[in-house]
PDB file of N, CA and C in Angstrom:
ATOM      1  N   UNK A   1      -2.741   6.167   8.353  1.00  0.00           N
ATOM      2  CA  UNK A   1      -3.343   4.867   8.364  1.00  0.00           C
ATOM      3  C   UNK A   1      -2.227   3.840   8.306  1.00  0.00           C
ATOM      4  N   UNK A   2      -2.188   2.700   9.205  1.00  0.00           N
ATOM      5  CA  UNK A   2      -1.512   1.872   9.527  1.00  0.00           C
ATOM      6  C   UNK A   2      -1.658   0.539   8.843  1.00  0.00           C
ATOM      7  N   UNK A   3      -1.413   0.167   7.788  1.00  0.00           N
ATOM      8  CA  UNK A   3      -1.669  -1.394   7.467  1.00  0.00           C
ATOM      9  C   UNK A   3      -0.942  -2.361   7.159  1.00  0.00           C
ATOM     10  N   UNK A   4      -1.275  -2.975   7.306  1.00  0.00           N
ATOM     11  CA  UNK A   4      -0.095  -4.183   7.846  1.00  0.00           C
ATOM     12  C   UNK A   4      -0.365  -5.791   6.406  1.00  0.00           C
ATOM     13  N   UNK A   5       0.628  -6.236   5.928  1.00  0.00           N
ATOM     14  CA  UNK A   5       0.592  -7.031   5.048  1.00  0.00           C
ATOM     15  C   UNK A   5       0.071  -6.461   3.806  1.00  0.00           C
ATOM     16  N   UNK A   6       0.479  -5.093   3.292  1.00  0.00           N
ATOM     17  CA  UNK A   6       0.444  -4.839   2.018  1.00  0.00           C
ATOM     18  C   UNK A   6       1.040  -5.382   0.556  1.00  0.00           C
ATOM     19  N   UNK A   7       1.466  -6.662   1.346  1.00  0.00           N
ATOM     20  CA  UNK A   7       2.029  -7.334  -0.144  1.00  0.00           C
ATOM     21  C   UNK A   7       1.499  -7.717  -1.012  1.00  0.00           C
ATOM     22  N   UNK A   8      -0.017  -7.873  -0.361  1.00  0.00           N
ATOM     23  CA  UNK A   8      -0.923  -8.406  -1.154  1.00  0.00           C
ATOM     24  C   UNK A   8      -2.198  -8.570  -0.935  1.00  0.00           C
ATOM     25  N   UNK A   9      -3.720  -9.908  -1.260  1.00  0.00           N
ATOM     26  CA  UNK A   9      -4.518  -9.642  -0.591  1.00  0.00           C
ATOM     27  C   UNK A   9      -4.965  -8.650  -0.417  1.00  0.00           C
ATOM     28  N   UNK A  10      -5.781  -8.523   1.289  1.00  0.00           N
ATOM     29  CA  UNK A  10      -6.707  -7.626   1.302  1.00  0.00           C
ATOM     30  C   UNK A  10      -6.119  -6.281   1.516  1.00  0.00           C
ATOM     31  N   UNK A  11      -5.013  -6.406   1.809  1.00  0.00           N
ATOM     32  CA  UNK A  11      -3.784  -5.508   2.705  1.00  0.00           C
ATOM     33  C   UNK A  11      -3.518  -4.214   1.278  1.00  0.00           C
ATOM     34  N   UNK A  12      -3.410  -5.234   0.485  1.00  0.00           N
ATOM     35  CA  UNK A  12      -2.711  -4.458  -0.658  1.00  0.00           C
ATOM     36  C   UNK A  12      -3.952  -3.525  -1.486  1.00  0.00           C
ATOM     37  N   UNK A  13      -5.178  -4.113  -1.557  1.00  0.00           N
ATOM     38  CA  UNK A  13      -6.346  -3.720  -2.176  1.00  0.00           C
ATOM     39  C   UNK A  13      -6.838  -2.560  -0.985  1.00  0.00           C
ATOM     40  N   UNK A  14      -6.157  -1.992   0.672  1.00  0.00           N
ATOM     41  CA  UNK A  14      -6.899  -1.898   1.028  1.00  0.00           C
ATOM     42  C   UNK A  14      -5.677  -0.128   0.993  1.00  0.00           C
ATOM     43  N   UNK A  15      -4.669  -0.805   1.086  1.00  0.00           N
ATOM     44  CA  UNK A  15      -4.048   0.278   0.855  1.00  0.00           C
ATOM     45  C   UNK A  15      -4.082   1.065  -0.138  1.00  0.00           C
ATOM     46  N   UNK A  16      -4.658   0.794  -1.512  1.00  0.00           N
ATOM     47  CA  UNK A  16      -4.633   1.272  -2.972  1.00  0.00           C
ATOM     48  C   UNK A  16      -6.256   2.582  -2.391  1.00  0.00           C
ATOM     49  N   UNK A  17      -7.058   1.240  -1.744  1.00  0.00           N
ATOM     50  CA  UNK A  17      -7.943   2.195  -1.358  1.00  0.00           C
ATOM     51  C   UNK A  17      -7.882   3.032  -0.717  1.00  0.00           C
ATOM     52  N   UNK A  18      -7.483   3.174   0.519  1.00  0.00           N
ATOM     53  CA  UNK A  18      -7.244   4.573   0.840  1.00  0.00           C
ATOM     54  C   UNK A  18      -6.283   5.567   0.422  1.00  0.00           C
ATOM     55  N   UNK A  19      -5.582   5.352  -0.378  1.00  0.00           N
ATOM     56  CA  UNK A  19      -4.729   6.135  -0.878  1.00  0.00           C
ATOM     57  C   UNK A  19      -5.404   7.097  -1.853  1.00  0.00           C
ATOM     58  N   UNK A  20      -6.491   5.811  -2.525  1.00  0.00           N
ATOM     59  CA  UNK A  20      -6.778   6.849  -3.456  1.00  0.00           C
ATOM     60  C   UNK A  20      -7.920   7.393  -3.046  1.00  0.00           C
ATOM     61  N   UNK A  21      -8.232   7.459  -1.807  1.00  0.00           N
ATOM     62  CA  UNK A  21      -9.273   8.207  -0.688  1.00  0.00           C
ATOM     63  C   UNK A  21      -8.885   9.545  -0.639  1.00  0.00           C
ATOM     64  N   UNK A  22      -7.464   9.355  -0.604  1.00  0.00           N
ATOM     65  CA  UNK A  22      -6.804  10.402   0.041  1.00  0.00           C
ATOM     66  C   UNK A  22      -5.527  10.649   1.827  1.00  0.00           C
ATOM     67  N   UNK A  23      -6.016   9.470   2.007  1.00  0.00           N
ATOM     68  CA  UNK A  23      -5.244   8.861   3.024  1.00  0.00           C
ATOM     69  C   UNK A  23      -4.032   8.692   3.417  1.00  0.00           C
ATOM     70  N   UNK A  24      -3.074   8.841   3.857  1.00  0.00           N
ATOM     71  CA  UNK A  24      -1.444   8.906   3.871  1.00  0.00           C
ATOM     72  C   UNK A  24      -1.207   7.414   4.826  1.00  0.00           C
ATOM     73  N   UNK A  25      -1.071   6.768   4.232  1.00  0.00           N
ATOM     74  CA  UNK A  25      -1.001   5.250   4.168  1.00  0.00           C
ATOM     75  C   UNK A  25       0.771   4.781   4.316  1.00  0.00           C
ATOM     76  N   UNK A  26       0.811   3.964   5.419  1.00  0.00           N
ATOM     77  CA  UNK A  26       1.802   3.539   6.250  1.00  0.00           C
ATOM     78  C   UNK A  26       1.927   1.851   6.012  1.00  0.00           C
ATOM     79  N   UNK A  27       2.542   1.333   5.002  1.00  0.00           N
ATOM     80  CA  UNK A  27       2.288   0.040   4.854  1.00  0.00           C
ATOM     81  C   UNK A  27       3.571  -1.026   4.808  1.00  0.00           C
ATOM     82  N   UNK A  28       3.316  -2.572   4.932  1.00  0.00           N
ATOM     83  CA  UNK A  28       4.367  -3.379   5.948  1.00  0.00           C
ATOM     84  C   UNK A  28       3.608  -4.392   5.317  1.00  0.00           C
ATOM     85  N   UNK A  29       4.561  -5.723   4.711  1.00  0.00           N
ATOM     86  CA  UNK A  29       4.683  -6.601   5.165  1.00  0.00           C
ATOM     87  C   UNK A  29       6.349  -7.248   5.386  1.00  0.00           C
ATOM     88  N   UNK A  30       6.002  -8.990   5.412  1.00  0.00           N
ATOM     89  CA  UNK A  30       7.243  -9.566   5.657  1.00  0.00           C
ATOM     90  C   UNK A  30       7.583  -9.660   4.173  1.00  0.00           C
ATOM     91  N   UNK A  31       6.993  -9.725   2.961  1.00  0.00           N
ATOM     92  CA  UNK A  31       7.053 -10.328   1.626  1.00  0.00           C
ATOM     93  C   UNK A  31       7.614  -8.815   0.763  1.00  0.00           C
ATOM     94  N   UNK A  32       8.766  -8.447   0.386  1.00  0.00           N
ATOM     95  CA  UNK A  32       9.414  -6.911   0.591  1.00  0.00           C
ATOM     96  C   UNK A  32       9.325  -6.837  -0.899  1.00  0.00           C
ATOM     97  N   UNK A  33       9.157  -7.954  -1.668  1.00  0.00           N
ATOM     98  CA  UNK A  33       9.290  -7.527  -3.073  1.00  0.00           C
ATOM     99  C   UNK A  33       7.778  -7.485  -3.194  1.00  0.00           C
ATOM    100  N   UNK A  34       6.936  -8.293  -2.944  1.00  0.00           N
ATOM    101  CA  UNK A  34       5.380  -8.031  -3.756  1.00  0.00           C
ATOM    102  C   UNK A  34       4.999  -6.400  -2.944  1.00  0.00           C
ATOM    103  N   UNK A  35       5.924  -6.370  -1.378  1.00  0.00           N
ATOM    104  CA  UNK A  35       5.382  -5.227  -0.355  1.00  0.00           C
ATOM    105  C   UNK A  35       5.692  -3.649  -1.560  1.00  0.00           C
ATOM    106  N   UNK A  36       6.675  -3.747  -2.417  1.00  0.00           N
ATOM    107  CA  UNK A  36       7.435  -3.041  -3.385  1.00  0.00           C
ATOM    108  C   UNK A  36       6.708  -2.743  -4.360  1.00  0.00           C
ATOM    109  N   UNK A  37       6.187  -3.780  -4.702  1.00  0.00           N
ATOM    110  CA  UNK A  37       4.857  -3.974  -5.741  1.00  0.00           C
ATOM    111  C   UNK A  37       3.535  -2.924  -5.473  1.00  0.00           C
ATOM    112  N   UNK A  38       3.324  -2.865  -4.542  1.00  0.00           N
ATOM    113  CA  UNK A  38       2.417  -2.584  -3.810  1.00  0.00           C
ATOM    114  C   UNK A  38       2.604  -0.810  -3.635  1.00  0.00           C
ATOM    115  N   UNK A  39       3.672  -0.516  -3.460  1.00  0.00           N
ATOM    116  CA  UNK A  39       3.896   0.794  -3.540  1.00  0.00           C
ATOM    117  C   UNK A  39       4.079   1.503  -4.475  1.00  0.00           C
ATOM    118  N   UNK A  40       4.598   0.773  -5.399  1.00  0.00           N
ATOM    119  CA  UNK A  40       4.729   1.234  -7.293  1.00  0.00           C
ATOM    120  C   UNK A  40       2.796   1.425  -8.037  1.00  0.00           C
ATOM    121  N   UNK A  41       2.644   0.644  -7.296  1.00  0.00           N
ATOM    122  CA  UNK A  41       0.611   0.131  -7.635  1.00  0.00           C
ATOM    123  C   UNK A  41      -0.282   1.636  -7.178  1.00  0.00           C
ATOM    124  N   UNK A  42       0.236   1.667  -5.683  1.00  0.00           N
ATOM    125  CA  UNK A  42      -0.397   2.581  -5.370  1.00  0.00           C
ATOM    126  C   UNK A  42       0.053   4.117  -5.696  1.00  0.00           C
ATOM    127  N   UNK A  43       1.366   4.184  -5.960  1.00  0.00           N
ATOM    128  CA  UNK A  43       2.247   6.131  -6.193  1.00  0.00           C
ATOM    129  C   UNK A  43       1.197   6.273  -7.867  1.00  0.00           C
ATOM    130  N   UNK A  44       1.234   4.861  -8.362  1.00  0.00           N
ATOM    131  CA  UNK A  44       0.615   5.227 -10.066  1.00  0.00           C
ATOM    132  C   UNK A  44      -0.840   5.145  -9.809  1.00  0.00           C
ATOM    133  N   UNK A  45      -1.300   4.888  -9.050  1.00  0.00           N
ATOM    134  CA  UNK A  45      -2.740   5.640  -8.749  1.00  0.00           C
ATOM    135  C   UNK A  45      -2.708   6.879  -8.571  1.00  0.00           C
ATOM    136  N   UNK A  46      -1.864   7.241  -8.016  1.00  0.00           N
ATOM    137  CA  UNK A  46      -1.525   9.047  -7.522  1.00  0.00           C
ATOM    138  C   UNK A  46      -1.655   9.040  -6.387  1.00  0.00           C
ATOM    139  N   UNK A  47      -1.498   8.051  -5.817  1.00  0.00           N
ATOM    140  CA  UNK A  47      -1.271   8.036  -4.001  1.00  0.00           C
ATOM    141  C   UNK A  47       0.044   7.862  -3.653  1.00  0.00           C
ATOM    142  N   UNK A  48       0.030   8.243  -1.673  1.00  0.00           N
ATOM    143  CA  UNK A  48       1.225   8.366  -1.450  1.00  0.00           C
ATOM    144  C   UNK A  48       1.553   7.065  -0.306  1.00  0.00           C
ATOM    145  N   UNK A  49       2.540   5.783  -0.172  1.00  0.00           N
ATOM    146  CA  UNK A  49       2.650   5.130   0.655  1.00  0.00           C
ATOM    147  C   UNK A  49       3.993   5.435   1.131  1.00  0.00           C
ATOM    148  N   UNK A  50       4.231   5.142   2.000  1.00  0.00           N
ATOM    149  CA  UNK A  50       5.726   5.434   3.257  1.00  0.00           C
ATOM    150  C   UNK A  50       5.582   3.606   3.740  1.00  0.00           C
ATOM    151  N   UNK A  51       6.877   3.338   3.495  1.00  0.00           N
ATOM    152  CA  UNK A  51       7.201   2.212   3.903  1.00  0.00           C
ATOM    153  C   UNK A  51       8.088   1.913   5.062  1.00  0.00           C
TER     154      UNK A  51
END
């Protein structure tokens, strides 16, 4: 899954969600520290994001 502007918003809420779907989640924005945020948010859900 491809999503785009995970820094935050819907991007970031949408990635948490599928992750913790089960989903192998591919996420991007321009904003690299909240985008950082976002990946620390989602690994401690127990999901996996690739940046």
């Amino acid at each position: 899954m491809l999503i785009t502007g995970t820094g935050g918003g819907l991007g970031r809420v949408a990635a948490q969600t599928f992750a913790r779907e089960g989903a192998k989640v591919v996420g991007c924005d321009i904003k690299v520290d909240t985008n950082n945020e976002t990946v620390q948010l989602v690994r401690r859900a127990g999901g996996e994001l690739n940046r």
